[in-house]
PDB file of N, CA and C in Angstrom:
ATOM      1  N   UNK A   1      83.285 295.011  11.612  1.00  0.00           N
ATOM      2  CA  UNK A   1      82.645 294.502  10.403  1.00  0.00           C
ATOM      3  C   UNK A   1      83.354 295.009   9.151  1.00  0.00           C
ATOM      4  N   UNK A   2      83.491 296.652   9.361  1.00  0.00           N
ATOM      5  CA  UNK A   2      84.824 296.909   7.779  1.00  0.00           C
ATOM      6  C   UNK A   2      85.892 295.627   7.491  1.00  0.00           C
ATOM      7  N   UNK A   3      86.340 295.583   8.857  1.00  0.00           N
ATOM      8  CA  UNK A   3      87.619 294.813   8.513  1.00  0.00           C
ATOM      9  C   UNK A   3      87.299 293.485   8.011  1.00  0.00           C
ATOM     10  N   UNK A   4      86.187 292.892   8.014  1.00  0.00           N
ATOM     11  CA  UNK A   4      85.851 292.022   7.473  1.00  0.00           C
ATOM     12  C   UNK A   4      85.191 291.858   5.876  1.00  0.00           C
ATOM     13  N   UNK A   5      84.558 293.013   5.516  1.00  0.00           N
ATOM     14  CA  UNK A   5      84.105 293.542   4.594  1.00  0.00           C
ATOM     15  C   UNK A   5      85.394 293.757   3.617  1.00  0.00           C
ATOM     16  N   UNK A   6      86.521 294.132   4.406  1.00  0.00           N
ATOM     17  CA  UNK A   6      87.570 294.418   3.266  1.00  0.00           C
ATOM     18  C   UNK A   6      88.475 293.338   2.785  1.00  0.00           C
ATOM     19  N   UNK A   7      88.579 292.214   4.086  1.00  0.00           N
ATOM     20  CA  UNK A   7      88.844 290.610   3.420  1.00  0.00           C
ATOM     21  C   UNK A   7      88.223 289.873   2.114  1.00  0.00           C
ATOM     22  N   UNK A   8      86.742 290.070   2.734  1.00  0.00           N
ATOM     23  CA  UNK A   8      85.745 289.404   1.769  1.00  0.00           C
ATOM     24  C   UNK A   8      85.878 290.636   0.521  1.00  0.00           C
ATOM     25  N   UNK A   9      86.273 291.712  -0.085  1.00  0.00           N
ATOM     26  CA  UNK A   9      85.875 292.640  -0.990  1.00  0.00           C
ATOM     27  C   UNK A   9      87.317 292.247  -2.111  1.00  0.00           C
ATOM     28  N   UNK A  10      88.427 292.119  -1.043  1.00  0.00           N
ATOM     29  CA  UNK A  10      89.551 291.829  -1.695  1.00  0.00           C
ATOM     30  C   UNK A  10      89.765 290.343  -2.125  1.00  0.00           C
ATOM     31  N   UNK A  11      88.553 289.387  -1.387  1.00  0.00           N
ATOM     32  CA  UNK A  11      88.783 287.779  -2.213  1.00  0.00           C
ATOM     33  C   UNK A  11      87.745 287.766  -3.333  1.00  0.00           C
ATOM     34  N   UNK A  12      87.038 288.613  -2.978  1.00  0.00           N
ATOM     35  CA  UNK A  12      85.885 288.083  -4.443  1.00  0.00           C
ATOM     36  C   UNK A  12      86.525 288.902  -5.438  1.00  0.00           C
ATOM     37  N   UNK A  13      87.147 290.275  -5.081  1.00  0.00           N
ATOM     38  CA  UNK A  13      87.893 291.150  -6.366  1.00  0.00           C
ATOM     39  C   UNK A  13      88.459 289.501  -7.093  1.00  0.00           C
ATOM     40  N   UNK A  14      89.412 289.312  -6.320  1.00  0.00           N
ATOM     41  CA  UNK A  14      90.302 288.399  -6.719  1.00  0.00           C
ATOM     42  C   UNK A  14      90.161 287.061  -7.449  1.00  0.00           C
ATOM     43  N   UNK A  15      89.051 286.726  -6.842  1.00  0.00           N
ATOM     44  CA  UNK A  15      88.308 285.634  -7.476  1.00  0.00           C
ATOM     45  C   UNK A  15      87.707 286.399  -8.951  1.00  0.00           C
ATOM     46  N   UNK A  16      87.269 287.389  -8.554  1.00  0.00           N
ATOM     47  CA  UNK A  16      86.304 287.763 -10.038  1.00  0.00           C
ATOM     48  C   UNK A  16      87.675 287.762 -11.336  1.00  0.00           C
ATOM     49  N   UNK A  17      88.804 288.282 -10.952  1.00  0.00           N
ATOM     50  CA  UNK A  17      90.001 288.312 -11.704  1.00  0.00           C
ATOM     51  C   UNK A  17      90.142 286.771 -12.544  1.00  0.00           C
ATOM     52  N   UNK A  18      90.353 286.015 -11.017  1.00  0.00           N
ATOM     53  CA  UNK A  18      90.647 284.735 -12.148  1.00  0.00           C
ATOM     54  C   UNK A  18      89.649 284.111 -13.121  1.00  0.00           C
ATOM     55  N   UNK A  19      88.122 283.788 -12.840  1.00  0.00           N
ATOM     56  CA  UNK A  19      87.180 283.817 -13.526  1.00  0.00           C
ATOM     57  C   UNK A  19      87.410 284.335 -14.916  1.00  0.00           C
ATOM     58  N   UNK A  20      87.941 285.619 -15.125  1.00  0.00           N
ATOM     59  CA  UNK A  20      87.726 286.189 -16.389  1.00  0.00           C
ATOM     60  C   UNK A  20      89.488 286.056 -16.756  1.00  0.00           C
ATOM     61  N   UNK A  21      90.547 285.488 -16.316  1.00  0.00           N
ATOM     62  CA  UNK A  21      91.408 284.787 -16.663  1.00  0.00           C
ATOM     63  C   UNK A  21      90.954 283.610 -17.371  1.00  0.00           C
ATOM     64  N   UNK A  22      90.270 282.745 -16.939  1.00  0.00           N
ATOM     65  CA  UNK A  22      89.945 281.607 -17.358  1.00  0.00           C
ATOM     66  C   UNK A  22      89.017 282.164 -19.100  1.00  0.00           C
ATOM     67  N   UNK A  23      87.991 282.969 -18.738  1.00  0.00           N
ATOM     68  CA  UNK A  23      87.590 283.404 -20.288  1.00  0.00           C
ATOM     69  C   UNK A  23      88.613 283.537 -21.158  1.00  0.00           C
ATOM     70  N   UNK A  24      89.652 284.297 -21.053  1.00  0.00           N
ATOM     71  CA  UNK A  24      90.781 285.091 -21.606  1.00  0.00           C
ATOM     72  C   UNK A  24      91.903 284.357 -21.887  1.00  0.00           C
ATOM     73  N   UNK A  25      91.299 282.558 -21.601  1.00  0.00           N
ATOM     74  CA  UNK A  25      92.458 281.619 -21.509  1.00  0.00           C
ATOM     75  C   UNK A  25      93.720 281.602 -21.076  1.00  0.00           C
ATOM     76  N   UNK A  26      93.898 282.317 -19.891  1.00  0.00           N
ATOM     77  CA  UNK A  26      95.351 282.066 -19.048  1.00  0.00           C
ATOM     78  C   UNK A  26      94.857 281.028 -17.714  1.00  0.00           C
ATOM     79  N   UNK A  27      94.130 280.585 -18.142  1.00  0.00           N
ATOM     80  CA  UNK A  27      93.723 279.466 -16.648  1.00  0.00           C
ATOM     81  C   UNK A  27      92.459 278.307 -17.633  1.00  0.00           C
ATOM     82  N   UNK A  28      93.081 276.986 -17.429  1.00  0.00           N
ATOM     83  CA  UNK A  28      92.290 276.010 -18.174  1.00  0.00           C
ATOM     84  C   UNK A  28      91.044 275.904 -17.898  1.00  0.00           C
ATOM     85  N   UNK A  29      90.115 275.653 -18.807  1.00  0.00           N
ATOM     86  CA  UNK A  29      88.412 275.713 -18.657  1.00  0.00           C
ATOM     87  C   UNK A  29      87.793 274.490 -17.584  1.00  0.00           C
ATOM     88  N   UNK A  30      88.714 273.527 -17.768  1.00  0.00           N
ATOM     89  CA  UNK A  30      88.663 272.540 -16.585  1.00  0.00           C
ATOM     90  C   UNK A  30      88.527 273.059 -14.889  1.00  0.00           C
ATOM     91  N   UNK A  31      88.664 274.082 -14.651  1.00  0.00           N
ATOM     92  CA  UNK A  31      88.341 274.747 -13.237  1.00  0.00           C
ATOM     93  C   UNK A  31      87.409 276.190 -13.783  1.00  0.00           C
ATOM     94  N   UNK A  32      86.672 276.180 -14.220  1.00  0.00           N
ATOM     95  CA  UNK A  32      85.474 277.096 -14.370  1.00  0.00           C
ATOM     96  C   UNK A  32      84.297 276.482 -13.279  1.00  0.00           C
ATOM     97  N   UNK A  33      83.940 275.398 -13.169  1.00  0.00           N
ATOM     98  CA  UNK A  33      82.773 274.896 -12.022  1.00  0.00           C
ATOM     99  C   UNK A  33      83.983 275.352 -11.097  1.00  0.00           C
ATOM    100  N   UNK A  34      85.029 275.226 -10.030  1.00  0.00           N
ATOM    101  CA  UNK A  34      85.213 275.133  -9.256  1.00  0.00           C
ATOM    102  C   UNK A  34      85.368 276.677  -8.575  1.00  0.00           C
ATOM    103  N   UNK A  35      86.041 277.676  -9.935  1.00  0.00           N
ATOM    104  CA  UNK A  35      86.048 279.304  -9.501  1.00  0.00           C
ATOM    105  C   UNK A  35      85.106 279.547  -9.626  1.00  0.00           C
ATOM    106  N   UNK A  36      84.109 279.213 -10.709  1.00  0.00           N
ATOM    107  CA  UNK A  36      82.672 279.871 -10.187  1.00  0.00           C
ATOM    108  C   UNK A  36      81.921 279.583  -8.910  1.00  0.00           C
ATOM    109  N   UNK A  37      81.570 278.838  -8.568  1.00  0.00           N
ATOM    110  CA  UNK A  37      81.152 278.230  -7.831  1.00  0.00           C
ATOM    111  C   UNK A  37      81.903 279.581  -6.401  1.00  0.00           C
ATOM    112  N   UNK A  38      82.993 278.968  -6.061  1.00  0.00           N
ATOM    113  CA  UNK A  38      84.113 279.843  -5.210  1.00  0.00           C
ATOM    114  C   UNK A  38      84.078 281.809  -4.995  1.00  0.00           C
ATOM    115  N   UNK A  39      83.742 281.746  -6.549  1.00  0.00           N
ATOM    116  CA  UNK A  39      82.963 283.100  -6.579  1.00  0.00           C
ATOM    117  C   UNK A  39      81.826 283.858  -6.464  1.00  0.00           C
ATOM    118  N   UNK A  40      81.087 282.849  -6.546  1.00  0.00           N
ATOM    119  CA  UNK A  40      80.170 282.719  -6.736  1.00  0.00           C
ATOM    120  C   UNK A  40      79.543 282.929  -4.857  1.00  0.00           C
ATOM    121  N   UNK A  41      80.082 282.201  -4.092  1.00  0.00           N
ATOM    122  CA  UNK A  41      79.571 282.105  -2.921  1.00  0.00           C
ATOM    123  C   UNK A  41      80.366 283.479  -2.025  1.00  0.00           C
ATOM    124  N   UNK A  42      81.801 283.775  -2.810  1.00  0.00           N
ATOM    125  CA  UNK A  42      82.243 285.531  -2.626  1.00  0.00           C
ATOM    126  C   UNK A  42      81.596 286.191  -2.378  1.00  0.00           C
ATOM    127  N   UNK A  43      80.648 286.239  -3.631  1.00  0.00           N
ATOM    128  CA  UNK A  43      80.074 287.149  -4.271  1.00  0.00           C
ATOM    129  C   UNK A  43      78.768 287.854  -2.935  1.00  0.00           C
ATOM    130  N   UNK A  44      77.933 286.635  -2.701  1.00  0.00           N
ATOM    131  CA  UNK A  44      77.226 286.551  -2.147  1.00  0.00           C
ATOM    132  C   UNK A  44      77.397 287.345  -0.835  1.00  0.00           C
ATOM    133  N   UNK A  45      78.822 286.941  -0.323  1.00  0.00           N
ATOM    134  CA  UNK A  45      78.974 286.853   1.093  1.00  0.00           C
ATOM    135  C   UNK A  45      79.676 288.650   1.221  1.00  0.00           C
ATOM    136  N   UNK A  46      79.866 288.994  -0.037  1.00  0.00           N
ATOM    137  CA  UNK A  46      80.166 290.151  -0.153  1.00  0.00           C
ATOM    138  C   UNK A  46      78.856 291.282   0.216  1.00  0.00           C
ATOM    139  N   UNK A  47      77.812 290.592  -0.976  1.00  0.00           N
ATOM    140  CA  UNK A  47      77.028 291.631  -0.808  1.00  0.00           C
ATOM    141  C   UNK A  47      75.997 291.332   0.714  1.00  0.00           C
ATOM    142  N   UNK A  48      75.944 290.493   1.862  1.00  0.00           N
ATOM    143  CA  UNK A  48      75.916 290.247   2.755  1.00  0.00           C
ATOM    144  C   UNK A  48      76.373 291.218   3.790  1.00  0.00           C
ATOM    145  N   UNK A  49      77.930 291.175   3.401  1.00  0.00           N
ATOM    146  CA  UNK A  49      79.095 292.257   4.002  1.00  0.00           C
ATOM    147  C   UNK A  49      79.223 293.651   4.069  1.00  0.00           C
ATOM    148  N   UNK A  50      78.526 293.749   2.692  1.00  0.00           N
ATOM    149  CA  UNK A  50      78.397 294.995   2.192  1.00  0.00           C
ATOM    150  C   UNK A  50      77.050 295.542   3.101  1.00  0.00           C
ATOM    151  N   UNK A  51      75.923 295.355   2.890  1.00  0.00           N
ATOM    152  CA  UNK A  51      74.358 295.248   4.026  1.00  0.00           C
ATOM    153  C   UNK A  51      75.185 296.019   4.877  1.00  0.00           C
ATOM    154  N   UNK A  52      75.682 295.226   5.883  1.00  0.00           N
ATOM    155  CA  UNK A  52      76.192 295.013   7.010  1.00  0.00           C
ATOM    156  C   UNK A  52      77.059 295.904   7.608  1.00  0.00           C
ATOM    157  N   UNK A  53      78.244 296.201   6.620  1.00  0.00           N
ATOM    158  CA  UNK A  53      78.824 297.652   7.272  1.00  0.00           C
ATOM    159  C   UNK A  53      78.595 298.479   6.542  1.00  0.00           C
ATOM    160  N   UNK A  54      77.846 298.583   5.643  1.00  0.00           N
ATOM    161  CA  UNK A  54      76.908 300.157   5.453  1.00  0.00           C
ATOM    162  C   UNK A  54      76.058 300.357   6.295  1.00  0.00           C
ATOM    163  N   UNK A  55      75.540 299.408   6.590  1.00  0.00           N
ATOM    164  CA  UNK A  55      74.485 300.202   8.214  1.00  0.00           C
ATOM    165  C   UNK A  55      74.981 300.177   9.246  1.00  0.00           C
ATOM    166  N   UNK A  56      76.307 299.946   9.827  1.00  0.00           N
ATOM    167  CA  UNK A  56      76.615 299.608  11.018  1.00  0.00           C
ATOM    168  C   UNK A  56      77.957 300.879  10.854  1.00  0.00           C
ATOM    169  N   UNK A  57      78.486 301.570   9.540  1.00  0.00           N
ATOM    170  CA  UNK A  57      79.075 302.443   9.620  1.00  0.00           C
ATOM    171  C   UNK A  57      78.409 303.646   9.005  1.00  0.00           C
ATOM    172  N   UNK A  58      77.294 303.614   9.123  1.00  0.00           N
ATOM    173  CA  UNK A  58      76.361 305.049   7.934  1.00  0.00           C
ATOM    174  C   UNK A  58      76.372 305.297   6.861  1.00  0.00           C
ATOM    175  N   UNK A  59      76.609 304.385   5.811  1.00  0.00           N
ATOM    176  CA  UNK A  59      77.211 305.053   4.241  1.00  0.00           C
ATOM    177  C   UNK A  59      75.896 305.521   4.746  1.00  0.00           C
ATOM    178  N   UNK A  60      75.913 306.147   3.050  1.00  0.00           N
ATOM    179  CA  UNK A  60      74.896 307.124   2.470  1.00  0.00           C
ATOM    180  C   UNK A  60      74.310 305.676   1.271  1.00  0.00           C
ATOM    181  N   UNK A  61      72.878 305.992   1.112  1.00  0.00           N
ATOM    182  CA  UNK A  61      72.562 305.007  -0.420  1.00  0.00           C
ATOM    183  C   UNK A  61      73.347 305.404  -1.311  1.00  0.00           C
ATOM    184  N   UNK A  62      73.523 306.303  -1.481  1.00  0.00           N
ATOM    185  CA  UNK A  62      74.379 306.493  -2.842  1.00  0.00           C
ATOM    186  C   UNK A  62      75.669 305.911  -3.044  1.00  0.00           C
ATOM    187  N   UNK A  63      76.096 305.620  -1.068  1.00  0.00           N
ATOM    188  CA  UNK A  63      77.229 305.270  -1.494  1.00  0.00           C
ATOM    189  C   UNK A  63      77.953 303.261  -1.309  1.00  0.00           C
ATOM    190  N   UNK A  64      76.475 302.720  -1.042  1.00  0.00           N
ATOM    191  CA  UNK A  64      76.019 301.656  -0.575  1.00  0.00           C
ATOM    192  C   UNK A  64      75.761 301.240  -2.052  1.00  0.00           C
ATOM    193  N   UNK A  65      75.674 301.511  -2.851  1.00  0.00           N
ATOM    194  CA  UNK A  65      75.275 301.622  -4.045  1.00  0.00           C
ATOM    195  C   UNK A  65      76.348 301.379  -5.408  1.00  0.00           C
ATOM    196  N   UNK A  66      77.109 302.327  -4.715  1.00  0.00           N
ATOM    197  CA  UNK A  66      78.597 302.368  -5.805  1.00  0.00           C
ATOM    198  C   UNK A  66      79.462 301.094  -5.665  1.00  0.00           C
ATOM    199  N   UNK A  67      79.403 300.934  -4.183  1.00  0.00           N
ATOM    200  CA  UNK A  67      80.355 299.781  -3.128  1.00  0.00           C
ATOM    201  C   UNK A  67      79.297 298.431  -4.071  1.00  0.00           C
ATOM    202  N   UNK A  68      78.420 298.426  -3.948  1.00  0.00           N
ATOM    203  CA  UNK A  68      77.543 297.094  -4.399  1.00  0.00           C
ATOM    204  C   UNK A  68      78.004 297.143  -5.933  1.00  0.00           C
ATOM    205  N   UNK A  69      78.246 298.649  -6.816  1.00  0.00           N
ATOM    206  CA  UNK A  69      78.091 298.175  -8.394  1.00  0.00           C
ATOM    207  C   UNK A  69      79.854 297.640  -8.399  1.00  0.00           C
ATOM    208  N   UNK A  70      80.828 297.963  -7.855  1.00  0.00           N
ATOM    209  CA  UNK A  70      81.814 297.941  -7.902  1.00  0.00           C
ATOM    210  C   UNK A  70      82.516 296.715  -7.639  1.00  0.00           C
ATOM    211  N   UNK A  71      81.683 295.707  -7.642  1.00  0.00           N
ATOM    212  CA  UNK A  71      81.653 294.445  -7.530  1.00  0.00           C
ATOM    213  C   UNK A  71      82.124 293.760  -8.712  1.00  0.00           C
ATOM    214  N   UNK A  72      80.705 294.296  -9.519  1.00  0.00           N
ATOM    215  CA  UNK A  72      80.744 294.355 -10.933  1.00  0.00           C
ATOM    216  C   UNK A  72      81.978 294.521 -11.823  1.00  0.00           C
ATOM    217  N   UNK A  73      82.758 295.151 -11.643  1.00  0.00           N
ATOM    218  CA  UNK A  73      83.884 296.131 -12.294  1.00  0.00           C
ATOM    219  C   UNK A  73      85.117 295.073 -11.847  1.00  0.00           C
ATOM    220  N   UNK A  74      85.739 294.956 -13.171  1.00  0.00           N
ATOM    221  CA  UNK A  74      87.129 294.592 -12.666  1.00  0.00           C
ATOM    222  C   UNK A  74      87.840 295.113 -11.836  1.00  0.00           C
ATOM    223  N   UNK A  75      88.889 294.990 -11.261  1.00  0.00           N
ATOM    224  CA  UNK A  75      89.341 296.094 -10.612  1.00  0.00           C
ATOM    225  C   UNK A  75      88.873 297.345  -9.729  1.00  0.00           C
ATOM    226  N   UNK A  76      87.365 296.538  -9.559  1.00  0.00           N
ATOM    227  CA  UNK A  76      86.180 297.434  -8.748  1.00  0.00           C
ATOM    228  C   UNK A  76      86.755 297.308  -7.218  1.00  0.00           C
ATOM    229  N   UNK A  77      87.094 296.421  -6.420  1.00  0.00           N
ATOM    230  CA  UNK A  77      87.668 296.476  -5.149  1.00  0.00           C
ATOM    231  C   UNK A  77      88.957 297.473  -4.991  1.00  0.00           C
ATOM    232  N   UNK A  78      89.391 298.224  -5.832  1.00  0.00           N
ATOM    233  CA  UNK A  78      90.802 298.779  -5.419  1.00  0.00           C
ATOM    234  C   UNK A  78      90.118 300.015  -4.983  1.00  0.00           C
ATOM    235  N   UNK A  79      89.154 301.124  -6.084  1.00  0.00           N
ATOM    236  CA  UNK A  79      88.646 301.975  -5.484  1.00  0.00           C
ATOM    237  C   UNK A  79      88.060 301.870  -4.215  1.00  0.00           C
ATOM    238  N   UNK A  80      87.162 300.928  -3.879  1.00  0.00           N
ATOM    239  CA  UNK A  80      86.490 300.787  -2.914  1.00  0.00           C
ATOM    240  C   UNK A  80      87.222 300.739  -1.488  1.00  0.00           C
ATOM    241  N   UNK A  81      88.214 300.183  -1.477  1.00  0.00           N
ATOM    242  CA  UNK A  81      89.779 299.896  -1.083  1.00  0.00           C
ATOM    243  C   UNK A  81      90.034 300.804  -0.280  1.00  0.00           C
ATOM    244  N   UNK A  82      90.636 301.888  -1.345  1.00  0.00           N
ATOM    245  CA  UNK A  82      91.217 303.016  -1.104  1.00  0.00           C
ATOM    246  C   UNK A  82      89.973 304.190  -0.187  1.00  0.00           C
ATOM    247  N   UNK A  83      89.030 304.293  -0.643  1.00  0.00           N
ATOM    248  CA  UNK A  83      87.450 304.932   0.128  1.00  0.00           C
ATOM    249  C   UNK A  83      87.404 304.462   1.452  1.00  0.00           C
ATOM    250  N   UNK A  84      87.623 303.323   1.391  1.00  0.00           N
ATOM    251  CA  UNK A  84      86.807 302.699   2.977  1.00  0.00           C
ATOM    252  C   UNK A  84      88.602 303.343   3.862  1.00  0.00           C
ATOM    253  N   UNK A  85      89.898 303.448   3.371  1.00  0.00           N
ATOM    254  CA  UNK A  85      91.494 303.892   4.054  1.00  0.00           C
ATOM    255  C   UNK A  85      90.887 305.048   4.370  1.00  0.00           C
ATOM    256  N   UNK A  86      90.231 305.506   3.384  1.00  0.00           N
ATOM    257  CA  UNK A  86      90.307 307.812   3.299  1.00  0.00           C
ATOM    258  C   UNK A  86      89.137 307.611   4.471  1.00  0.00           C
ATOM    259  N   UNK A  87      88.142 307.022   4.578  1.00  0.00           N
ATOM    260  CA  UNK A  87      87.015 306.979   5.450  1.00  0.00           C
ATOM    261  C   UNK A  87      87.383 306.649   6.770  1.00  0.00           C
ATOM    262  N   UNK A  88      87.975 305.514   7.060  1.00  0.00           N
ATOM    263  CA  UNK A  88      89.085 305.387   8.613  1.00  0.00           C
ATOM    264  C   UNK A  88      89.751 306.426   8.986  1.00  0.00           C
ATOM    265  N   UNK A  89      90.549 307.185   8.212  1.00  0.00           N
ATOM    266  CA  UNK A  89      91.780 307.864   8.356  1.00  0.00           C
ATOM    267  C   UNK A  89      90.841 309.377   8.970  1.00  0.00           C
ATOM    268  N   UNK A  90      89.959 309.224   8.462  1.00  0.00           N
ATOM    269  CA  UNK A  90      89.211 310.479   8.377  1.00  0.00           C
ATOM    270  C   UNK A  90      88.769 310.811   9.666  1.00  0.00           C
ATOM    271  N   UNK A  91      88.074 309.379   9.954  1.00  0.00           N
ATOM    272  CA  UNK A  91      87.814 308.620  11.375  1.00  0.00           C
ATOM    273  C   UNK A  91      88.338 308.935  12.816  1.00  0.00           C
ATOM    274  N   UNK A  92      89.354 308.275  12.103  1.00  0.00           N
ATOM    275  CA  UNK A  92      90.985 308.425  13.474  1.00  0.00           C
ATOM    276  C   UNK A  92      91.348 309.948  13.725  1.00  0.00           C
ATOM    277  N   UNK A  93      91.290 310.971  12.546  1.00  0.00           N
ATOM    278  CA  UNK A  93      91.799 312.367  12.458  1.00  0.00           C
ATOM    279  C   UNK A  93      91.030 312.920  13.262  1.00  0.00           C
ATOM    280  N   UNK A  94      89.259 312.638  13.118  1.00  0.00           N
ATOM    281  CA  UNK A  94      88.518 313.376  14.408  1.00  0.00           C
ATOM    282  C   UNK A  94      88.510 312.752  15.452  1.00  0.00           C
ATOM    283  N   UNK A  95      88.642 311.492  16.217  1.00  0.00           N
ATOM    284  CA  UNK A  95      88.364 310.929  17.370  1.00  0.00           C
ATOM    285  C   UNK A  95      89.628 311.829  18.057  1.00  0.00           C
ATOM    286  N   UNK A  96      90.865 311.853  17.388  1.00  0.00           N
ATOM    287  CA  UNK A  96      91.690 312.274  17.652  1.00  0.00           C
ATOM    288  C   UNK A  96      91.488 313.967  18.568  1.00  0.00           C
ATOM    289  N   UNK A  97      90.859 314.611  17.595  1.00  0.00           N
ATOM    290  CA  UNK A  97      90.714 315.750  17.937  1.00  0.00           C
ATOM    291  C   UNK A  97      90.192 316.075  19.375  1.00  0.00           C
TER     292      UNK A  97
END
């Protein structure tokens, strides 16, 4: 389910990017219904995703929480990104053991 969580985290980042391209006029207002919309159903399927492998990998609320506001945030998927690598890695280091 991460690995799916981190598809869907990195298309809605991405989507949320162009959206506010289009505000910022580097993308014509003529495709605002079509990225919203597109993001819009991201968005959704994110915080779906999000549910989903926070309970199926243990976050903590607090940290189910940050992952959900970080949505919000431009550039909110890179941290989240990088957390869920350090959280695997962390993973692999004890199974290992």
């Amino acid at each position: 389910m991460s690995g799916l969580f981190r598809v869907v985290s990195l298309l809605e980042g991405l989507s949320y990017l162009l959206i506010l391209s289009v505000t910022m006029g580097y993308i014509s207002r003529e495709y605002v219904s079509t990225l919203g919309m597109g993001h819009g159903v991201l968005f959704l399927l994110y915080c779906v995703c999000c549910v989903a492998a926070g309970s199926r990998d243990r976050w903590s609320g607090f940290a189910l929480i940050m992952v959900f506001f970080a949505s919000l945030i431009p550039f909110g998927f890179v941290p989240v990104e990088l957390w869920l690598r350090k959280r695997e890695a962390r993973s692999l280091s004890t199974a290992l053991d």
